[in-house]
Protein backbone atom coordinates (compact mmCIF):
# COMPACT_ATOMS: atom_id res chain seq x y z
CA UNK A 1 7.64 -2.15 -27.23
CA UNK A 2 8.21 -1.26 -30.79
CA UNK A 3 11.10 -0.16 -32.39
CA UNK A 4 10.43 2.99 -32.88
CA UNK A 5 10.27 3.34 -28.92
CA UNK A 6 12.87 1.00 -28.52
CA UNK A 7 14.84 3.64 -30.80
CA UNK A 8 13.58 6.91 -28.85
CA UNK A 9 14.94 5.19 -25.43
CA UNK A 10 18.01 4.26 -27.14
CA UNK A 11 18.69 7.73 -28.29
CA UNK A 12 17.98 9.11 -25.14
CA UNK A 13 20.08 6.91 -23.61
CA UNK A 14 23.10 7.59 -26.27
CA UNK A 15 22.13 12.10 -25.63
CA UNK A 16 22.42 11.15 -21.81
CA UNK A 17 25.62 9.05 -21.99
CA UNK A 18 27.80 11.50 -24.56
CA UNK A 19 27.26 14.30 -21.90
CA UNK A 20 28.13 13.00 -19.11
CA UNK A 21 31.08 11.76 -21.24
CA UNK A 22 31.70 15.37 -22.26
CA UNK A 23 30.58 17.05 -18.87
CA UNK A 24 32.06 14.99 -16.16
CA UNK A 25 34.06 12.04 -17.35
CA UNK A 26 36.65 14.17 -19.18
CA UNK A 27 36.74 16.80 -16.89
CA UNK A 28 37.59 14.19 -14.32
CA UNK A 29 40.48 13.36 -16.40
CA UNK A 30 42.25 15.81 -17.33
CA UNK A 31 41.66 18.17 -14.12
CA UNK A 32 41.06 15.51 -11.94
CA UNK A 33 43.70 12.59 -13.23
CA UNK A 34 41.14 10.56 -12.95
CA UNK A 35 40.83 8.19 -15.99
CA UNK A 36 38.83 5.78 -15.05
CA UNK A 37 35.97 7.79 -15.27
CA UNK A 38 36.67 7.70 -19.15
CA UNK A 39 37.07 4.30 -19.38
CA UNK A 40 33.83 3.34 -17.90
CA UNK A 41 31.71 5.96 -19.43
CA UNK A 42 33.29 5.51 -22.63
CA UNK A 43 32.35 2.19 -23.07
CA UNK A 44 29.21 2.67 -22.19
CA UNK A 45 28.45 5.59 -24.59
CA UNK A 46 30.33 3.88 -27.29
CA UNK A 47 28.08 0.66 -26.59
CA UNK A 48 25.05 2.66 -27.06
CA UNK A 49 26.54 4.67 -29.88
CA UNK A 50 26.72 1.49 -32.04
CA UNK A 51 23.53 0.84 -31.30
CA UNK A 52 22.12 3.79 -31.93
CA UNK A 53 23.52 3.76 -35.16
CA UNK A 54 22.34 0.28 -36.00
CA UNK A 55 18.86 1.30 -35.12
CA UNK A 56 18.76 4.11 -37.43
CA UNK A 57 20.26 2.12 -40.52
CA UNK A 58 17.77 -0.77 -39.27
CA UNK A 59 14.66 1.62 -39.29
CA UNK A 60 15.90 3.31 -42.47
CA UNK A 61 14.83 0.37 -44.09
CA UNK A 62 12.32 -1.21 -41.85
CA UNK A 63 10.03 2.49 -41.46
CA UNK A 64 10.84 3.54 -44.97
CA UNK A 65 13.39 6.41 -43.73
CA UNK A 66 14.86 8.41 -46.20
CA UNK A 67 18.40 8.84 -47.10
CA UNK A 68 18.45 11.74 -45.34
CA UNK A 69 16.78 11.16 -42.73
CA UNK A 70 18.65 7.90 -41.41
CA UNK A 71 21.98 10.44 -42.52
CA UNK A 72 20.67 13.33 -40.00
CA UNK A 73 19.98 10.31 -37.56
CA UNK A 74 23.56 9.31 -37.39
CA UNK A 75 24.90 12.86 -38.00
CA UNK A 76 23.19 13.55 -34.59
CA UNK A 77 24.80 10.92 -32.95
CA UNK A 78 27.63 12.53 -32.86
CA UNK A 79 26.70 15.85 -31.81
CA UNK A 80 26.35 16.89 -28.21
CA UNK A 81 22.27 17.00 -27.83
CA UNK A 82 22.21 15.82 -31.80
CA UNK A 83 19.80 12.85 -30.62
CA UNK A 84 17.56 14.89 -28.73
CA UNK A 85 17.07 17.47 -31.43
CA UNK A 86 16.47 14.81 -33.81
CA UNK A 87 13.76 13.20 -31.96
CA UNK A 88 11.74 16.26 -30.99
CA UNK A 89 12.03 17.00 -35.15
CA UNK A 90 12.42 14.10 -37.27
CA UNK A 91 11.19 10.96 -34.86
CA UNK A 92 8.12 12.35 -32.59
CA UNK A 93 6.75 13.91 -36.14
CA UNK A 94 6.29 10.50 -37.72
């Protein structure tokens, strides 16, 4: 597999894990006192955030990304759907 699908499953995987962080983990919570449903998904998404973010500063260099680019990459990961948005635009296009 090469990075740059190695990157698209990451990001996917990142999109997927911040919503259900956002969508049922914290709901769980705070309605639910249930905070273990944080704790697990948190460390997952924040597992695949940092690696998500690696990837983009890795192919920034290693696909000749520009600035802005690899900045709109990492700007996404932090943005409910951001990843999926910046596939279908910036990542499937190249």
């Amino acid at each position: 597999m090469n990075m740059l699908k190695a990157f698209r499953v990451v990001g996917y995987s990142e999109g997927v894990s911040f919503l259900l962080l956002l969508g049922i983990a914290m709901p769980l919570k705070y309605m639910l006192d249930y905070p273990m449903a944080v704790t697990v998904v948190g460390a997952i998404h924040g597992g695949l955030f940092v690696l998500y973010c690696m990837m983009v500063v890795y192919l920034k260099f290693n696909q000749n990304w520009s600035i802005t680019k690899a900045a709109l990459g990492i700007l996404a990961s932090v943005l409910p759907f951001g990843p999926f948005v910046f596939d279908a635009k910036a990542v499937r296009s190249q």
